[in-house]
Protein backbone atom coordinates (compact mmCIF):
# COMPACT_ATOMS: atom_id res chain seq x y z
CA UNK A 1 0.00 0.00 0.00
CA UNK A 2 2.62 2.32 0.56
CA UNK A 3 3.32 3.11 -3.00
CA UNK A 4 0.10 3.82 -3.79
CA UNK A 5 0.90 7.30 -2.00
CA UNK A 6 3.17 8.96 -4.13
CA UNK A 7 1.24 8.35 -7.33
CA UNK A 8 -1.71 9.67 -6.17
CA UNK A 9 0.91 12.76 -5.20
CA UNK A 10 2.32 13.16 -8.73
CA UNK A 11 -1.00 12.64 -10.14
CA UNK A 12 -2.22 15.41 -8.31
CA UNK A 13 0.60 17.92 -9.09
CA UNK A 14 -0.01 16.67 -12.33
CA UNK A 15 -3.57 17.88 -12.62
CA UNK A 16 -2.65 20.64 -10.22
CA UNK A 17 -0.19 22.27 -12.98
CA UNK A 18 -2.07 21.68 -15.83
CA UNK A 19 -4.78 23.79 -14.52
CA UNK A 20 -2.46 26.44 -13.00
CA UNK A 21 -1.11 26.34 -16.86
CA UNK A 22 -4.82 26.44 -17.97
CA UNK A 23 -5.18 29.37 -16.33
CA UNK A 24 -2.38 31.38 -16.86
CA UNK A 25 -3.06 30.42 -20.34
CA UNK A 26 -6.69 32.04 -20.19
CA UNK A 27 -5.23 35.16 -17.94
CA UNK A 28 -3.21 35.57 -21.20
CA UNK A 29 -5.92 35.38 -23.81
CA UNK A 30 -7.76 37.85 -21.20
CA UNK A 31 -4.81 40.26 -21.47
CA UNK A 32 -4.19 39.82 -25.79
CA UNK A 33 -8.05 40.39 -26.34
CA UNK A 34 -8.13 43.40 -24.19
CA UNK A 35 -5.06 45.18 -26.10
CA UNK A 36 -6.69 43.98 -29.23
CA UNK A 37 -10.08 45.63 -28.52
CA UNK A 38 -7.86 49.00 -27.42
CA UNK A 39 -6.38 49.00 -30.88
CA UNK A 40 -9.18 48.42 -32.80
CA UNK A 41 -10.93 51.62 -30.55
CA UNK A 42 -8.38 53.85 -31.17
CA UNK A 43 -8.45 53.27 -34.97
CA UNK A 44 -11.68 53.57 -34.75
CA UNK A 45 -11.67 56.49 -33.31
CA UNK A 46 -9.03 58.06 -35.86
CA UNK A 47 -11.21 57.10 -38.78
CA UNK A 48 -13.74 58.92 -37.14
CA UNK A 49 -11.49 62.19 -36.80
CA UNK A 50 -10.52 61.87 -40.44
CA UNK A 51 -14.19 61.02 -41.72
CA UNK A 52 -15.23 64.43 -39.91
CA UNK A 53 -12.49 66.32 -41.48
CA UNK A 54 -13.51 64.73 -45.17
CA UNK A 55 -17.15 66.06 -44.29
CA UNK A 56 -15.84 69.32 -43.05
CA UNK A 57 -13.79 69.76 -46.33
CA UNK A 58 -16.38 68.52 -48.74
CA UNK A 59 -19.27 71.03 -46.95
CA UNK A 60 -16.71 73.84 -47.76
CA UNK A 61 -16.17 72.53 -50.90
CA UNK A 62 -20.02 72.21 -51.60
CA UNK A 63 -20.41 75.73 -50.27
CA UNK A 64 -17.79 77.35 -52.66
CA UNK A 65 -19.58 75.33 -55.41
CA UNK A 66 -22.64 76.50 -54.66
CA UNK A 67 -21.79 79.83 -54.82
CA UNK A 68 -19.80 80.19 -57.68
CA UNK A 69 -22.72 78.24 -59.66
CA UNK A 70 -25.31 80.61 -58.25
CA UNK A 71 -23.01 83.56 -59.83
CA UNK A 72 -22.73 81.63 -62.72
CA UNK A 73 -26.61 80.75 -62.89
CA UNK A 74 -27.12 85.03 -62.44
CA UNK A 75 -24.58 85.69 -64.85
CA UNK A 76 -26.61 83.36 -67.63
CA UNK A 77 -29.77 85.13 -66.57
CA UNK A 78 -28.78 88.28 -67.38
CA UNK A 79 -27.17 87.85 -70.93
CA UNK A 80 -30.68 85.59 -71.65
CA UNK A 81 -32.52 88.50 -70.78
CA UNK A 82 -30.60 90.64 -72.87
CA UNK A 83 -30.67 88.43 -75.92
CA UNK A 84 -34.49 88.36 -75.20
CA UNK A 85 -34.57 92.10 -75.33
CA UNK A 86 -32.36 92.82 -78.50
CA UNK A 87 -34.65 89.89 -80.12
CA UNK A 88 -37.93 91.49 -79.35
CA UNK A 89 -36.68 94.97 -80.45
CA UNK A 90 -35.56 93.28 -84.14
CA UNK A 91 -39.21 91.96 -84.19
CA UNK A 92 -40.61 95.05 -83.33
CA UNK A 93 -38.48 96.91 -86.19
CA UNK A 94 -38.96 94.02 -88.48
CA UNK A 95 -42.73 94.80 -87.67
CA UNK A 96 -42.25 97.79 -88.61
CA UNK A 97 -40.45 97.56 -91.81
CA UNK A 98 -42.87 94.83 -93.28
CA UNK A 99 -46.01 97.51 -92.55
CA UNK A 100 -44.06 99.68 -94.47
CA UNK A 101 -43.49 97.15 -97.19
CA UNK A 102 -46.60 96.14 -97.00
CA UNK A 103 -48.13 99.58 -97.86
CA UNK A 104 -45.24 100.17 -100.80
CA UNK A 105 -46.16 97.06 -102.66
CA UNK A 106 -49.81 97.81 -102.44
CA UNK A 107 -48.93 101.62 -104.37
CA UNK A 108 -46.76 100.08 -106.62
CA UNK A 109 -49.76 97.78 -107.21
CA UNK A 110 -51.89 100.32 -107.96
CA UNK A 111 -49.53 102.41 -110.19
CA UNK A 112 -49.55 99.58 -112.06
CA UNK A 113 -53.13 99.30 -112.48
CA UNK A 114 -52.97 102.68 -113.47
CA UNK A 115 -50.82 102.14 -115.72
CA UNK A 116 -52.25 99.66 -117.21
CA UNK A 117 -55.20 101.26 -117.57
CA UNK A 118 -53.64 104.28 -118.99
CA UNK A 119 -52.00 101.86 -121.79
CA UNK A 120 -55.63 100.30 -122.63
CA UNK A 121 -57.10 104.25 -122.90
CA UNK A 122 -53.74 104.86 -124.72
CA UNK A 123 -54.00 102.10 -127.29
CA UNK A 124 -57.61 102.53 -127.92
CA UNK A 125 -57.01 106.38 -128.65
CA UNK A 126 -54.38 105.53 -130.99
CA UNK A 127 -56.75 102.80 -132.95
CA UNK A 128 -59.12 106.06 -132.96
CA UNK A 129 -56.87 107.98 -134.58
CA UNK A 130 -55.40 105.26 -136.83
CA UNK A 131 -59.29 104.65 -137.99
CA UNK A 132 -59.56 108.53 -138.61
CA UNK A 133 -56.24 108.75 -140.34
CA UNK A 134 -57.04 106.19 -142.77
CA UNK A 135 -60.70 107.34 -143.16
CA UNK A 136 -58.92 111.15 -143.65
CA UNK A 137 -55.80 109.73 -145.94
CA UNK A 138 -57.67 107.21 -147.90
CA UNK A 139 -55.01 105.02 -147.19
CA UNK A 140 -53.57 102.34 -144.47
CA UNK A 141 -50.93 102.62 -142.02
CA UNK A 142 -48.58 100.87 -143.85
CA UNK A 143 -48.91 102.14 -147.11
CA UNK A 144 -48.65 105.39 -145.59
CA UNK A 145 -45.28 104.42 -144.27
CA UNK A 146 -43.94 102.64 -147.50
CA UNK A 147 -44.96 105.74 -149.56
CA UNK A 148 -42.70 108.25 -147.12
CA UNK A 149 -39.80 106.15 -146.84
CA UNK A 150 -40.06 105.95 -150.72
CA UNK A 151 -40.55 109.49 -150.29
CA UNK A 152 -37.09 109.79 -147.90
CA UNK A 153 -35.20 107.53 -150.50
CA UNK A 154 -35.99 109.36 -153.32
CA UNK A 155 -35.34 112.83 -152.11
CA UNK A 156 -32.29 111.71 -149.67
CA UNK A 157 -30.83 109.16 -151.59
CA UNK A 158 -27.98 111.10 -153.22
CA UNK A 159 -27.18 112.42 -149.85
CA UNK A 160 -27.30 108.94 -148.32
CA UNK A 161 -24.98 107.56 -151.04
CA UNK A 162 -22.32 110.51 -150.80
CA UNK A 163 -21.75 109.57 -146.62
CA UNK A 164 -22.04 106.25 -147.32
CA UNK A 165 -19.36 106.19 -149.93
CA UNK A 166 -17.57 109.02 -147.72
CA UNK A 167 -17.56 106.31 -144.35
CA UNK A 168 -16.75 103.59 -146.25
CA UNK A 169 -13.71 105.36 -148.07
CA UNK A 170 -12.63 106.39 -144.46
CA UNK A 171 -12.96 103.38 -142.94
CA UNK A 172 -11.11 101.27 -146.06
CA UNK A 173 -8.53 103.81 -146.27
CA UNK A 174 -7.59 103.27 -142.15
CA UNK A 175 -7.99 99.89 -142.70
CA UNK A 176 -5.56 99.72 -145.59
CA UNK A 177 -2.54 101.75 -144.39
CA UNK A 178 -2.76 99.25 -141.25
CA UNK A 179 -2.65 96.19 -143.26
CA UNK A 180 -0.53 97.66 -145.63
CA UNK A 181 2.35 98.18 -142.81
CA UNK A 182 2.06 95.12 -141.05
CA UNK A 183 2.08 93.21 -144.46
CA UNK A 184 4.74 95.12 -146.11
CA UNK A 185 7.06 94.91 -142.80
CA UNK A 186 6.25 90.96 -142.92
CA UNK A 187 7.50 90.47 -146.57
CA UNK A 188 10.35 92.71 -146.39
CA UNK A 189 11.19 90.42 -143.63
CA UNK A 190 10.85 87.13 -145.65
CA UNK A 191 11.25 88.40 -149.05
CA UNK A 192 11.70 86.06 -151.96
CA UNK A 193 14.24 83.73 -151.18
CA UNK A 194 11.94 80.95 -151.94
CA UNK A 195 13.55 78.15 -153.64
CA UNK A 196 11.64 77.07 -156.72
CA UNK A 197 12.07 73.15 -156.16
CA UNK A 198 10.19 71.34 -158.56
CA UNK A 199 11.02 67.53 -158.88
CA UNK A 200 12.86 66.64 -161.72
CA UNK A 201 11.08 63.58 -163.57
CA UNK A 202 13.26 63.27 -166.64
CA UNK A 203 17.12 62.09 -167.22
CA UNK A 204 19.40 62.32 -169.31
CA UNK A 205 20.97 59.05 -170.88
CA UNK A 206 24.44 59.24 -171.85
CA UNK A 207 24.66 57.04 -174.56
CA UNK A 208 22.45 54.56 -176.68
CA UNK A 209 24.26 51.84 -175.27
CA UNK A 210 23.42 52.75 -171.63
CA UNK A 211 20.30 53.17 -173.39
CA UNK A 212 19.89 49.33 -174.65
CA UNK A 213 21.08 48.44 -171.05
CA UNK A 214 17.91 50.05 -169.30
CA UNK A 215 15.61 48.64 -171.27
CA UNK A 216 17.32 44.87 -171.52
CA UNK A 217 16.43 41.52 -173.20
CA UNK A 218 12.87 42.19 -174.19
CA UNK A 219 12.33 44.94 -171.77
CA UNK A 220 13.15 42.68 -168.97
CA UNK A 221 15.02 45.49 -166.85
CA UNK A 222 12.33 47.80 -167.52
CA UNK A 223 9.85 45.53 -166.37
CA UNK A 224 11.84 44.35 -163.44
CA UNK A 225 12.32 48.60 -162.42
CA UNK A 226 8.40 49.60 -162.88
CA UNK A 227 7.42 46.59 -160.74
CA UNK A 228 10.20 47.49 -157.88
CA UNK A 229 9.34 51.16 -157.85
CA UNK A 230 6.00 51.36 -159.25
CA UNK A 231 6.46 54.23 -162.00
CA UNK A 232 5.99 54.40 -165.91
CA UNK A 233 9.50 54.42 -167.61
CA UNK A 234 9.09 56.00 -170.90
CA UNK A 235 12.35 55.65 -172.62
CA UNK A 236 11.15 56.84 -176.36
CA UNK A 237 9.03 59.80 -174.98
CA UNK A 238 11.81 62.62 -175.22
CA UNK A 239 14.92 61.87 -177.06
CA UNK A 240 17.99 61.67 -175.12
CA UNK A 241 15.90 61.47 -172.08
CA UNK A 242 13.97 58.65 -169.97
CA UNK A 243 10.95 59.82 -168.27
CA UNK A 244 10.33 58.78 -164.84
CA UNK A 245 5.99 59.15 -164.72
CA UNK A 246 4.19 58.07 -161.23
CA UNK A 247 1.59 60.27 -159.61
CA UNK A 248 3.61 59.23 -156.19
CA UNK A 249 6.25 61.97 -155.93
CA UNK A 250 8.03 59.78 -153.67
CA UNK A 251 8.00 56.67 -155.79
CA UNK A 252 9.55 58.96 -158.84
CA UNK A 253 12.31 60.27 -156.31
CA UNK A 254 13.32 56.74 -155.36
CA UNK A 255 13.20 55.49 -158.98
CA UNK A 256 15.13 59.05 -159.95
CA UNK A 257 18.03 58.13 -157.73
CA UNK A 258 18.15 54.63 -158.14
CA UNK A 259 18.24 54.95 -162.45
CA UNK A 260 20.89 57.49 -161.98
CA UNK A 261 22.61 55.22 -159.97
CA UNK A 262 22.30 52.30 -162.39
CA UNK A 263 23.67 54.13 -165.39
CA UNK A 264 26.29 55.37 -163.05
CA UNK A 265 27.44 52.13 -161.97
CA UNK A 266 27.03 50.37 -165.78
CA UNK A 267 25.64 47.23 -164.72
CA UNK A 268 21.81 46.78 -165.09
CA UNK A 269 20.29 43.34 -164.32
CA UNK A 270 16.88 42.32 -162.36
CA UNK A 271 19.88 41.88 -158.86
CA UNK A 272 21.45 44.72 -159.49
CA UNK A 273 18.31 46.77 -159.73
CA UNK A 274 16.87 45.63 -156.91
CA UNK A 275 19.59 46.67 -154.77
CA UNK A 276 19.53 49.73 -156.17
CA UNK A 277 16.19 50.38 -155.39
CA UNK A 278 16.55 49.47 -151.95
CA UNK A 279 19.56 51.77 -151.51
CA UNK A 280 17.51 54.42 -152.79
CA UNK A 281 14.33 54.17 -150.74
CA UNK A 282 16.88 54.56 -148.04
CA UNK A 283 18.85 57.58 -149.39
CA UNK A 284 14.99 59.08 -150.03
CA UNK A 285 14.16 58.24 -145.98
CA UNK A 286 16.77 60.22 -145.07
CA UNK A 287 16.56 63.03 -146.95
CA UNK A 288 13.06 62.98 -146.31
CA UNK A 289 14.01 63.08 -142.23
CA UNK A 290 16.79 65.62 -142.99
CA UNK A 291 14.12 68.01 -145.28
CA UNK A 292 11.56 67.45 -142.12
CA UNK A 293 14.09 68.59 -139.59
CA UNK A 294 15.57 71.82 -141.96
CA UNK A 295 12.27 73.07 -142.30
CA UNK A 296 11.16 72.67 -138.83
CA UNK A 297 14.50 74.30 -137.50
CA UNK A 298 14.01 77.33 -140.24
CA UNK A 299 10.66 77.74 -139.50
CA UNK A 300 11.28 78.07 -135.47
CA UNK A 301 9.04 75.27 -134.77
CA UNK A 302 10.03 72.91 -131.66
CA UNK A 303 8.94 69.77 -130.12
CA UNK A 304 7.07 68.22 -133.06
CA UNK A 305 7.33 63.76 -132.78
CA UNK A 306 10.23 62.33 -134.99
CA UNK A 307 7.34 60.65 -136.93
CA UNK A 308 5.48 64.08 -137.76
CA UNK A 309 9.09 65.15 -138.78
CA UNK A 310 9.35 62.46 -141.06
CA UNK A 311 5.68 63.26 -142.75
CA UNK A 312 6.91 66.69 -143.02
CA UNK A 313 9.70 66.02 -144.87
CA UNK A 314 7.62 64.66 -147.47
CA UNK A 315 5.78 67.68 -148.37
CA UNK A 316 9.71 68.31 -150.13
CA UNK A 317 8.81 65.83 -153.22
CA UNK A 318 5.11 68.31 -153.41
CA UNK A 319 4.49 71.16 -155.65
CA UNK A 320 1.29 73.46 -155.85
CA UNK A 321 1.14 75.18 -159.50
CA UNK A 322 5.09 74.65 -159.33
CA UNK A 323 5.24 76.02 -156.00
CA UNK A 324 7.23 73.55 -153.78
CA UNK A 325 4.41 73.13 -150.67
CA UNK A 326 7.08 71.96 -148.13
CA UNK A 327 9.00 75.61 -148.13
CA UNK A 328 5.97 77.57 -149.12
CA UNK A 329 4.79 76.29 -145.89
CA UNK A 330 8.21 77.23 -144.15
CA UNK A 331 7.46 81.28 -145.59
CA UNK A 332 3.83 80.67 -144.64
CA UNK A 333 5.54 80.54 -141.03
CA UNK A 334 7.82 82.94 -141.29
CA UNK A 335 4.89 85.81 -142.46
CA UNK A 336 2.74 84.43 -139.71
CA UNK A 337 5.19 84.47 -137.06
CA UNK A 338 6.08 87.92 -137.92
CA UNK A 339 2.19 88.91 -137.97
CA UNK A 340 1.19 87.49 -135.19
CA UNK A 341 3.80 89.08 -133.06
CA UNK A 342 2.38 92.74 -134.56
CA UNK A 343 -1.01 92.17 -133.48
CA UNK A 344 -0.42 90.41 -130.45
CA UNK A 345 -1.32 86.94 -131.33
CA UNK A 346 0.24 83.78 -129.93
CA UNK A 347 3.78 83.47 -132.49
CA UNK A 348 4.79 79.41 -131.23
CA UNK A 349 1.09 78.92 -132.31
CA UNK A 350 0.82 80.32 -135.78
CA UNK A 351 3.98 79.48 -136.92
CA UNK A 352 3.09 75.68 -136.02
CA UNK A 353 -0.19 76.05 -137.69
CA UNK A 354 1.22 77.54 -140.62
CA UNK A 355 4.22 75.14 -140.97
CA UNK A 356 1.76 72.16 -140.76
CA UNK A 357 -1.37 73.54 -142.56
CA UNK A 358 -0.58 71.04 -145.34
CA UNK A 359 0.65 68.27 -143.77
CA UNK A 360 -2.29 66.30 -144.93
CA UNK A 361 -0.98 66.34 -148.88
CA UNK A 362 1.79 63.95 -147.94
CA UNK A 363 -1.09 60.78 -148.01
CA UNK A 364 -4.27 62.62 -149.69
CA UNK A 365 -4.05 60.41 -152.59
CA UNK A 366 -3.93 57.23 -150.10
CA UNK A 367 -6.42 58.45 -147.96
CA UNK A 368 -10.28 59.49 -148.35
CA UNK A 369 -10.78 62.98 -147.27
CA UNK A 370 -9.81 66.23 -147.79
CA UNK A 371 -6.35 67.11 -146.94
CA UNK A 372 -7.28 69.68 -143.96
CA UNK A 373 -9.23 66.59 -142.75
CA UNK A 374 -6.04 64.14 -143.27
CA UNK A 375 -4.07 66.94 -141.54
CA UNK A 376 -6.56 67.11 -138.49
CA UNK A 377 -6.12 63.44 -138.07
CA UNK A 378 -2.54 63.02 -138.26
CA UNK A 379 -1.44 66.07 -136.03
CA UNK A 380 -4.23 64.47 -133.44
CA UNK A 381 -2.34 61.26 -133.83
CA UNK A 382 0.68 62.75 -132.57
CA UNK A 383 -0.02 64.72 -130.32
CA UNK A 384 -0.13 68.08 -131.30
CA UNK A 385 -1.50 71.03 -129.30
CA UNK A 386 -5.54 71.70 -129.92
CA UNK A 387 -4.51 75.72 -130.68
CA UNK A 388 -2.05 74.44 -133.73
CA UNK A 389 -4.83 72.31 -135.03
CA UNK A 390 -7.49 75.03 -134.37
CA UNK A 391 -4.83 77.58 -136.35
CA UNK A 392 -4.26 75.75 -139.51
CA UNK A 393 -7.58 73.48 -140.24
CA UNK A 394 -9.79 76.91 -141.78
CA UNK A 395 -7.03 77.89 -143.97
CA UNK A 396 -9.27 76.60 -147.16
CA UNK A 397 -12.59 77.84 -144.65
CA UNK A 398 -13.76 74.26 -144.41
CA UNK A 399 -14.10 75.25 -140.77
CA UNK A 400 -15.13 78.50 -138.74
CA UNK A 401 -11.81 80.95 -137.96
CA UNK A 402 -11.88 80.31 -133.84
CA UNK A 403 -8.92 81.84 -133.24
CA UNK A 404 -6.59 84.84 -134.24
CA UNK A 405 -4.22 82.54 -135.04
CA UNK A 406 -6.45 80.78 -137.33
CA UNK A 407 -6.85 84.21 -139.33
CA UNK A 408 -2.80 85.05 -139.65
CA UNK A 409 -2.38 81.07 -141.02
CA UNK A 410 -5.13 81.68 -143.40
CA UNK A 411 -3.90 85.16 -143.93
CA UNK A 412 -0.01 84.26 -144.21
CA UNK A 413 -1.18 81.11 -147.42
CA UNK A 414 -3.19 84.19 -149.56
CA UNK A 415 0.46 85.83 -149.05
CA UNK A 416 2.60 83.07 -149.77
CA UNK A 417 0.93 81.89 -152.68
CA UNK A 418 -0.54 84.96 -154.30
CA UNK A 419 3.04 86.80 -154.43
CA UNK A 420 4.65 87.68 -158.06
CA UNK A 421 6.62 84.40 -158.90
CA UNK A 422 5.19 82.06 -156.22
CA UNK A 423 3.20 79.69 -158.74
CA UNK A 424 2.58 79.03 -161.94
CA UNK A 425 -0.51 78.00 -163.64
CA UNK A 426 -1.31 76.78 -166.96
CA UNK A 427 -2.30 79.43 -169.77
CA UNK A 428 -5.86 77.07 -170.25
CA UNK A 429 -6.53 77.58 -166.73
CA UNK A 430 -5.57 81.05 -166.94
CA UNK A 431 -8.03 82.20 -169.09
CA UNK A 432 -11.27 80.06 -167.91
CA UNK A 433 -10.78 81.78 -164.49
CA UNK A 434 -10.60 85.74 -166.08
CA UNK A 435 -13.68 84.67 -168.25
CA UNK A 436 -16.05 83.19 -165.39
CA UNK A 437 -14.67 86.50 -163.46
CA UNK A 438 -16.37 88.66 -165.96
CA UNK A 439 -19.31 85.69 -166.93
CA UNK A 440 -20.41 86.93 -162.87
CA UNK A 441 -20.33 90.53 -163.65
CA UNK A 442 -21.94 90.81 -166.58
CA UNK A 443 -24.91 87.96 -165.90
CA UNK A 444 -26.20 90.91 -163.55
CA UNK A 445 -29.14 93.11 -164.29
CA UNK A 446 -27.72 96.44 -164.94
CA UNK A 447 -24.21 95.71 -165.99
CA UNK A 448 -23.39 96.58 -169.88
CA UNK A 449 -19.35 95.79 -169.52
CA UNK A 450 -16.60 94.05 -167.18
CA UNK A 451 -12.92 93.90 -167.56
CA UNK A 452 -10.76 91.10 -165.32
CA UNK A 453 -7.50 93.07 -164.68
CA UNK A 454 -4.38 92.48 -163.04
CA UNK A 455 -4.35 89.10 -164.27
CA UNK A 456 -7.56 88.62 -162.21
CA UNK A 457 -7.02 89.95 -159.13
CA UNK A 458 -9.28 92.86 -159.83
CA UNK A 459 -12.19 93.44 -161.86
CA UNK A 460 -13.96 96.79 -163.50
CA UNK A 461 -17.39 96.55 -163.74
CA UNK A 462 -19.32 99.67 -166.09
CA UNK A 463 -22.91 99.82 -165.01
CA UNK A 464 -25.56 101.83 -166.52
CA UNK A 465 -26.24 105.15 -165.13
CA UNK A 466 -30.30 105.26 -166.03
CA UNK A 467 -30.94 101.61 -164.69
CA UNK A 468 -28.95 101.85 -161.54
CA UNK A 469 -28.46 104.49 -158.85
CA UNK A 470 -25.46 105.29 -156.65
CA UNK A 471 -27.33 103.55 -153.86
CA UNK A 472 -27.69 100.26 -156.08
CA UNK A 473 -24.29 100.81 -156.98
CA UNK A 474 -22.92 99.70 -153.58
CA UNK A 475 -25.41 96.97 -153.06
CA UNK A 476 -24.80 95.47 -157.09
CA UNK A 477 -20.62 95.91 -155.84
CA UNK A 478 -21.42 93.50 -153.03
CA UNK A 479 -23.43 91.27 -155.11
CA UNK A 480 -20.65 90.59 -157.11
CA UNK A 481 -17.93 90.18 -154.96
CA UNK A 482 -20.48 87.49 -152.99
CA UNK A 483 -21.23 85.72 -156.47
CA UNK A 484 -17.15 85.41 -156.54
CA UNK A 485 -16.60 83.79 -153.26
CA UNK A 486 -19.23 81.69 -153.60
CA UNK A 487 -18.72 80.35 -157.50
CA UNK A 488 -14.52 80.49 -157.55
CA UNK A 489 -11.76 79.12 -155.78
CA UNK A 490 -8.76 81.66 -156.12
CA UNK A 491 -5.27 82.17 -154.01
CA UNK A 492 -5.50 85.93 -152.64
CA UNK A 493 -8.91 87.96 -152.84
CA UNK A 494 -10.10 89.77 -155.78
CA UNK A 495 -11.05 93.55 -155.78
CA UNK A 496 -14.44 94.52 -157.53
CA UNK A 497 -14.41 98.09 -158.85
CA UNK A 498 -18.08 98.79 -159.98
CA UNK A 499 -18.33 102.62 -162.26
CA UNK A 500 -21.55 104.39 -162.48
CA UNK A 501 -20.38 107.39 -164.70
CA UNK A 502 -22.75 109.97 -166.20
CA UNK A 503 -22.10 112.07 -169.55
CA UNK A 504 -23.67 115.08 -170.57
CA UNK A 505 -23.04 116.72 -173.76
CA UNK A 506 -24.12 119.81 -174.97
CA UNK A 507 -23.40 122.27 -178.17
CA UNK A 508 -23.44 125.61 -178.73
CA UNK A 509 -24.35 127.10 -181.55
């Protein structure tokens, strides 16, 4: 039994600790919580502090706001109510002005009634007197006016014709000297330096043997040369001479400079021909390009396409009754150039439209049309400004003039072609044109004589003095020169001189 004691002691400080621990333990937890809950007061407390301050500050702040939107909110009132008083004094003058509107339309309204009543009494008072007139006259209105302008004519007429003659004199006169200076200072520029290059078509054979040669074993060479350059050779035409006939001016240069070649070199066969031929067409190609390029450089005209160049250059092989049309149309640009820049007209312009006016004759016998047409259509091909094409397609007046330039081009070809020397024309020809120029004059009532002068660029016209007056004498003038633009095609113009001339004889005895 004695053992027993001591575990019953040890069990006892055993339980004896552990709740002396529990306790401590729990005095502990006591002593935590309550430090815990004095924390969690005083930050409570500080929140509160700063939450107070926030409110404090955001009252001000509300305050201020308040205030300064009130101002604002007075502020707005006031310019409203001034808007809303400028507004209702505009109405009030608008008001105002449409009474007064109002009451100006409504008078004009009634001067117009007024008026329009006046016209009615007006027009009625004038049939009156119209009716009374004619019942007083024994005659209408309108025969009463025909018979005094007859009246007028017939007793003014000589005194009409004298100022008409004496403006028209004036006015010709002013216009001459102008035209004359500008004209004259134009040619004396250019003058006649013209080269007169018509294409030869014929040459000469040096020998009957070279002769034998061309034409070959049964006319085999000659064949063989009309089928490579498409010409006529007529060998027997002229003696000592082949003729060279093609209506190509082209084709007879290239078959010109490849024959010469041949009877140069000696040797004529079917191969050697051939290559001549070729050789030629390319000689011909480049002195078309070279003739192109000369006459564009003389003439002062720039930045035309290589190709247009080229088509240029054939206008060289042309001639227009024997005038060569390439450098007529190089002194068509010189005159026009030189005009233009006296009047004020674009020069770059009217010396391009008169250096191309004729570019269209280079393929008008290939091509349907006209050659101002052809022309149109090629310079549009390549390129060329709308003002050169406007300048140079009325030079024949196909088309309207549109522009000055188009006037000076037109102008500058009457020049060019119409001077002493510049063409010739058959003697046929010649005389058809001088006798329809006096067939016009003399169909007309009134006309006993007419007398084509200056070989046609005038015309006299001898009217008689008892059929026609000096007034009709202006008006039959006109007639004529009308009849002649209308009936002939001529270079130039023609002047119409018409004589009304009155004899009187008398003898004393």
């Amino acid at each position: 039994m004695p053992p027993l004691i001591p575990l019953f002691s040890i069990g006892g400080a055993l339980v004896l600790g552990l709740t002396l621990g529990y306790y401590l333990r729990y005095l502990h937890a006591l002593g935590k919580q309550a430090s815990l809950e004095n924390s969690l007061k005083e930050k409570e407390l500080k929140a509160e502090e700063k939450a107070l301050k926030i409110v404090e500050k955001a009252e001000t702040k509300a305050e201020e706001w308040e205030k300064e939107s009130r101002a604002e909110h007075r502020e707005k009132e006031n310019e409203l109510k001034q808007k809303s008083d400028r507004l209702d004094k505009r109405e009030e003058l608008l008001d105002t002005r449409q009474i007064d509107l109002d009451s100006k339309i409504e008078a004009v309204r009634s001067k117009i009634d007024e008026v329009k009543d006046l016209k009615v009494r007006l027009d009625q008072k004038e049939l009156e007197l119209e009716g009374k007139f004619e019942e007083v006259a024994g005659t209408t209105k309108e025969e009463a006016h025909a018979a005094i302008v007859k009246e007028m004519e017939k007793e003014y007429s000589e005194d009409l014709s004298h100022r008409i003659q004496k403006l028209s004199l004036q006015n010709d006169e002013d216009y001459e000297d102008k035209a004359r200076n500008l004209l004259l200072a134009a040619i004396h520029r250019v003058g006649n330096n013209m080269p007169s290059n018509v294409m030869t078509s014929s040459i000469e054979i040096p020998s009957e043997d070279i002769k034998g040669k061309i034409i070959g074993k049964e006319g085999r060479n000659v064949r063989s040369f009309e089928r490579l350059t498409g010409v006529d050779v007529l060998v027997d035409e002229t003696p000592g001479y082949i003729v060279l006939s093609s209506f190509d001016p082209i084709r007879r240069e290239v078959a010109r400079v490849a024959l010469e070649a041949l009877i140069k070199d000696g040797r004529i066969q079917p191969a050697k021909i051939e290559e001549a031929v070729d050789e030629a067409r390319r000689e011909v190609a480049k002195m078309v390009q070279k003739m192109g390029e000369k006459a564009a450089f003389e003439a002062g005209v720039t930045g035309l396409a290589p190709e247009l160049v080229t088509i240029l250059g054939r206008l060289h092989f042309r001639t227009s009754y024997g005038q060569n049309v390439l450098w007529h149309s190089v002194e068509m640009a010189h005159i026009a150039g030189i005009v233009a820049e006296e009047v004020g007209a674009d020069v770059a312009v009217a010396r391009a439209g008169a250096l191309l006016h004729d570019i269209g004759k280079t393929v008008s016998h290939e091509v349907q049309g006209t050659h101002v047409e052809i022309g149109i259509r090629i310079l549009q091909k390549y390129g060329v400004d709308e003002a050169v094409i406007l300048a140079m397609r009325p030079h024949h007046e196909e088309y309207p003039f549109e522009t000055p330039e188009s006037i000076i081009v037109q102008v500058a070809d009457s020049i060019s072609g119409a001077r002493p020397g510049a063409r010739r024309d058959s003697i046929e020809n010649y005389i058809k044109r001088l006798t329809e120029l006096e067939a016009i004059a003399t169909g007309l009532s009134g006309v006993e004589k007419a007398f084509a002068i200056a070989a046609g660029r005038e015309i006299r016209v001898l009217v008689n003095p008892e059929a026609l007056s000096d007034l009709e004498t202006h008006t039959i003038a006109r007639t004529i020169a009308e009849n002649i633009e209308h009936k002939l095609r001529y270079p130039g113009e023609i002047k119409v001189h018409v004589i009304r001339e009155t004899k009187v004889i008398s003898y004393a005895r």
